[in-house]
C-alpha atoms as a PDB file:
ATOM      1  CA  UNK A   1      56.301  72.910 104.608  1.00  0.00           C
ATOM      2  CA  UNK A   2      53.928  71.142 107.047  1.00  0.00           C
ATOM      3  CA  UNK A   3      50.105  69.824 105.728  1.00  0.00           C
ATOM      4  CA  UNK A   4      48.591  68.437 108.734  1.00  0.00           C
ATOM      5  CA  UNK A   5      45.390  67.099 109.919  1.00  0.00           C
ATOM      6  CA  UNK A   6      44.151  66.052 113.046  1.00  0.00           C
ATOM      7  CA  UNK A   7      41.745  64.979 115.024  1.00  0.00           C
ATOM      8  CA  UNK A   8      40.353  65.574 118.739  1.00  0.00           C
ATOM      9  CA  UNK A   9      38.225  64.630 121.085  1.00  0.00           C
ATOM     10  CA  UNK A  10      35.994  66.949 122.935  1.00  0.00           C
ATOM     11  CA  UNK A  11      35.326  66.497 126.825  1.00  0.00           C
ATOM     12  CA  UNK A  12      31.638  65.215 127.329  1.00  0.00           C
ATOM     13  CA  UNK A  13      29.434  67.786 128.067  1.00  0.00           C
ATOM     14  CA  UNK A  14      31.406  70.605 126.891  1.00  0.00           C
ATOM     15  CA  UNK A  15      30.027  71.195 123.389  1.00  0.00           C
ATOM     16  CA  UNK A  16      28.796  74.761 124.776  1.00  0.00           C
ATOM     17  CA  UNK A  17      32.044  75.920 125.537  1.00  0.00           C
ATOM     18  CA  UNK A  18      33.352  74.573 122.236  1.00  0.00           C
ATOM     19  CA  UNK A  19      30.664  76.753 120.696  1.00  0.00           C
ATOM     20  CA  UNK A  20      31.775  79.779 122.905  1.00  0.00           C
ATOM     21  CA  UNK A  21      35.635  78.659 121.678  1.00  0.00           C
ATOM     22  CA  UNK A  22      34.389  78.547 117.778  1.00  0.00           C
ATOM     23  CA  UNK A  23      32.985  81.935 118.527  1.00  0.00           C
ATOM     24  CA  UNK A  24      36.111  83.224 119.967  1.00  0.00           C
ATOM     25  CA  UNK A  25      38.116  82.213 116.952  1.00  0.00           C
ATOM     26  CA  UNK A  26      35.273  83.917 114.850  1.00  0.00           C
ATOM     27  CA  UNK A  27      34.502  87.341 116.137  1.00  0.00           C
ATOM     28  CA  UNK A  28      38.479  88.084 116.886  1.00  0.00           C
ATOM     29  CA  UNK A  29      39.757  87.007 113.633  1.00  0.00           C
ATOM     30  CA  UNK A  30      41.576  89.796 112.669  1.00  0.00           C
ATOM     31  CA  UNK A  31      43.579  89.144 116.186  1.00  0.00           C
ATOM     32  CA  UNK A  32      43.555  85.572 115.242  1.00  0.00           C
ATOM     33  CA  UNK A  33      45.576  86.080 111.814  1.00  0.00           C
ATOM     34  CA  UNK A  34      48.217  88.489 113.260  1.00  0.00           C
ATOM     35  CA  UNK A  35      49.449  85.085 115.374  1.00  0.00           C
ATOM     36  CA  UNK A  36      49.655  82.976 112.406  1.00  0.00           C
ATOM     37  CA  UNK A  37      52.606  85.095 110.827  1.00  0.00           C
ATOM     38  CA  UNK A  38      54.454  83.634 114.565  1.00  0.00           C
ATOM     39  CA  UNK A  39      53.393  80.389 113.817  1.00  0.00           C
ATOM     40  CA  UNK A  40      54.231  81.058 109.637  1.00  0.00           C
ATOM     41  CA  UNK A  41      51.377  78.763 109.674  1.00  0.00           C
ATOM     42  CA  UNK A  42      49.860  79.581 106.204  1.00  0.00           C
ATOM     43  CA  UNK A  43      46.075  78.225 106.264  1.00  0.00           C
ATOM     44  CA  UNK A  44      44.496  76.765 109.820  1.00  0.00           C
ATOM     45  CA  UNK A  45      41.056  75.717 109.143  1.00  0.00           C
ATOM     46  CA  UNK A  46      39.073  74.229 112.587  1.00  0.00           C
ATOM     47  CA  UNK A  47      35.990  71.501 111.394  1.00  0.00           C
ATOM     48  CA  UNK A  48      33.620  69.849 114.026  1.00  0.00           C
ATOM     49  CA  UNK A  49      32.197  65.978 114.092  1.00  0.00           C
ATOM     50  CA  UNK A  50      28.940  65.116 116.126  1.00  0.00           C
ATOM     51  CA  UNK A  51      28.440  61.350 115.849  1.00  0.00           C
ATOM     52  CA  UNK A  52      27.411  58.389 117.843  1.00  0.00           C
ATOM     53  CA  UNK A  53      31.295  57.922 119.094  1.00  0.00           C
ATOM     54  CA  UNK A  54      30.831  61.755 120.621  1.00  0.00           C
ATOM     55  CA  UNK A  55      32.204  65.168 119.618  1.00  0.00           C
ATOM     56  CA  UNK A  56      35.283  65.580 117.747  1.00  0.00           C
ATOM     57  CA  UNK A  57      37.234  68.997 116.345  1.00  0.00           C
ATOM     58  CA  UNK A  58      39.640  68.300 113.090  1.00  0.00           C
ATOM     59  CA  UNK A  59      42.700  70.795 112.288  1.00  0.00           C
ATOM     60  CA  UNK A  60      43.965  71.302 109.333  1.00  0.00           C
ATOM     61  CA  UNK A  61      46.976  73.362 108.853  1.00  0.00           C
ATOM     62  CA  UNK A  62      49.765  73.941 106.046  1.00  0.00           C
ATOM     63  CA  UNK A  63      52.323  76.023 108.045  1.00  0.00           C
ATOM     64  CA  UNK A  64      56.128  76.724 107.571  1.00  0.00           C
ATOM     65  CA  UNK A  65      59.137  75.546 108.934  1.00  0.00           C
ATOM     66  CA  UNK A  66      60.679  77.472 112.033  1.00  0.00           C
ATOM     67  CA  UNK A  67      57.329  78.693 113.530  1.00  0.00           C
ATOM     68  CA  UNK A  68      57.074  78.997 117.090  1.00  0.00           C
ATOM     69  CA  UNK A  69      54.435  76.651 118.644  1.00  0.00           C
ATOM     70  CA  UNK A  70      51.130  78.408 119.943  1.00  0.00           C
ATOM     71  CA  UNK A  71      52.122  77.558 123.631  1.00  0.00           C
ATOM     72  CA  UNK A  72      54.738  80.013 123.086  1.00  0.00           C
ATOM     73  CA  UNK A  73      52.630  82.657 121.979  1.00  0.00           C
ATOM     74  CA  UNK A  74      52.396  86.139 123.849  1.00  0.00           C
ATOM     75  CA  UNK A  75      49.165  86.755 121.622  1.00  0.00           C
ATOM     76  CA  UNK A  76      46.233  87.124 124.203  1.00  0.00           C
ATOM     77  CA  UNK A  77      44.240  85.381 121.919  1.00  0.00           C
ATOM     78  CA  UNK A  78      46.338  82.439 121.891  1.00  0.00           C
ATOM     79  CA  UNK A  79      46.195  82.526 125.577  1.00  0.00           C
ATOM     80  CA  UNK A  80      42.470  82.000 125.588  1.00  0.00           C
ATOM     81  CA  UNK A  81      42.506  79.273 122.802  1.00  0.00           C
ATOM     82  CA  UNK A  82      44.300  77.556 124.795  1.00  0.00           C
ATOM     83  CA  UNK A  83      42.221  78.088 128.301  1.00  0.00           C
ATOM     84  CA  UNK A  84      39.694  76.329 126.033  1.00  0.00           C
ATOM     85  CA  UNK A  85      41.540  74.181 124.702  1.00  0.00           C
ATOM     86  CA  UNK A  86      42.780  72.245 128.051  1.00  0.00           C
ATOM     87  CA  UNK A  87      38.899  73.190 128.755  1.00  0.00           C
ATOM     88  CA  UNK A  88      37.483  71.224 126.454  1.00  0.00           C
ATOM     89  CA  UNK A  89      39.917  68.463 124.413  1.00  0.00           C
ATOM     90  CA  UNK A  90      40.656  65.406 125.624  1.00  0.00           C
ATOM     91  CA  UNK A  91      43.907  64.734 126.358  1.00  0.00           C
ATOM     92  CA  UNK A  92      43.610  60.920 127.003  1.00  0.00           C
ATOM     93  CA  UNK A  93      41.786  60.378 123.667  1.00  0.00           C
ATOM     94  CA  UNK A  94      44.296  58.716 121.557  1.00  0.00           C
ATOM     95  CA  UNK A  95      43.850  60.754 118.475  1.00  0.00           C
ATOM     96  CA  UNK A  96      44.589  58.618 115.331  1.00  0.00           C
ATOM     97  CA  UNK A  97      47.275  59.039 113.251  1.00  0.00           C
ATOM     98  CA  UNK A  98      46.338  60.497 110.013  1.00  0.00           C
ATOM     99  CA  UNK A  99      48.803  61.138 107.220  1.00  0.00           C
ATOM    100  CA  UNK A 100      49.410  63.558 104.514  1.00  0.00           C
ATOM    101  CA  UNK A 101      49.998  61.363 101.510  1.00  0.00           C
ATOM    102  CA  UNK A 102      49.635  63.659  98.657  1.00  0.00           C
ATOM    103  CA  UNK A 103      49.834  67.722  98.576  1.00  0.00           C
ATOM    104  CA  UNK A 104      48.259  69.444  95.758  1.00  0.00           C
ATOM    105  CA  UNK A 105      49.781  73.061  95.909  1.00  0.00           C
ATOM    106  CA  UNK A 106      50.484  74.730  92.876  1.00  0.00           C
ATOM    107  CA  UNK A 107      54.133  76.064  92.664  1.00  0.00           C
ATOM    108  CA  UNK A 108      53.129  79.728  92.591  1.00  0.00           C
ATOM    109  CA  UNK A 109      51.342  79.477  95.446  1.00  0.00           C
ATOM    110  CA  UNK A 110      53.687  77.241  97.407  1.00  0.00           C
ATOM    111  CA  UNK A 111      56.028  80.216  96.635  1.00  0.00           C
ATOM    112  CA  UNK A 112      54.308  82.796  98.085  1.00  0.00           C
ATOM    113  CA  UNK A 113      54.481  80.664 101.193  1.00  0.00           C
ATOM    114  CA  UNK A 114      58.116  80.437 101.549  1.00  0.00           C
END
């Protein structure tokens, strides 16, 4: 099992997109779950920064092993995430590394994720 977080930069000026992307993700969600069983990612959760430093979107995920990668999606969904996603993240940002030190999962649950 995979618990990840990270953390991206958004272009300048494209916060309204981002909120047309957020939107996306929300209204569709029941097409947005059926591409998580691909993925076997188990929990994807999408937070958003505003600070002085600019705009920044965190991802956390828990996801299986042997999932195929969202770029490999034939979801249409995923198609348009990620037509927003080279849209609006920057790719030169050099995100930092963050990493999972401790994962509090309770064996039944962790279970149900296998």
């Amino acid at each position: 099992m995979k618990v990840e977080l990270s953390k991206f930069r958004v272009k300048e000026g494209k916060s309204k997109r981002v909120d047309e992307w957020m939107e996306l993700l929300n209204t569709h969600m029941n097409e947005v779950l059926l591409t998580l069983k691909d993925e076997k990612m188990h929990v994807e959760a999408i937070f958003r920064e505003r600070n002085e430093e600019g705009e920044f979107l965190y991802w956390f995920s828990v996801q299986g092993e042997g999932g195929i990668s969202v770029e490999e999606s034939e979801h249409e969904i995923d198609k348009k995430h990620l037509a927003f996603w080279y849209e609006c993240i920057d790719e030169e940002y050099n995100e930092p590394v963050i990493t999972t030190e401790v994962v509090m999962i309770p064996e039944h649950i962790r279970k149900a994720m296998e």
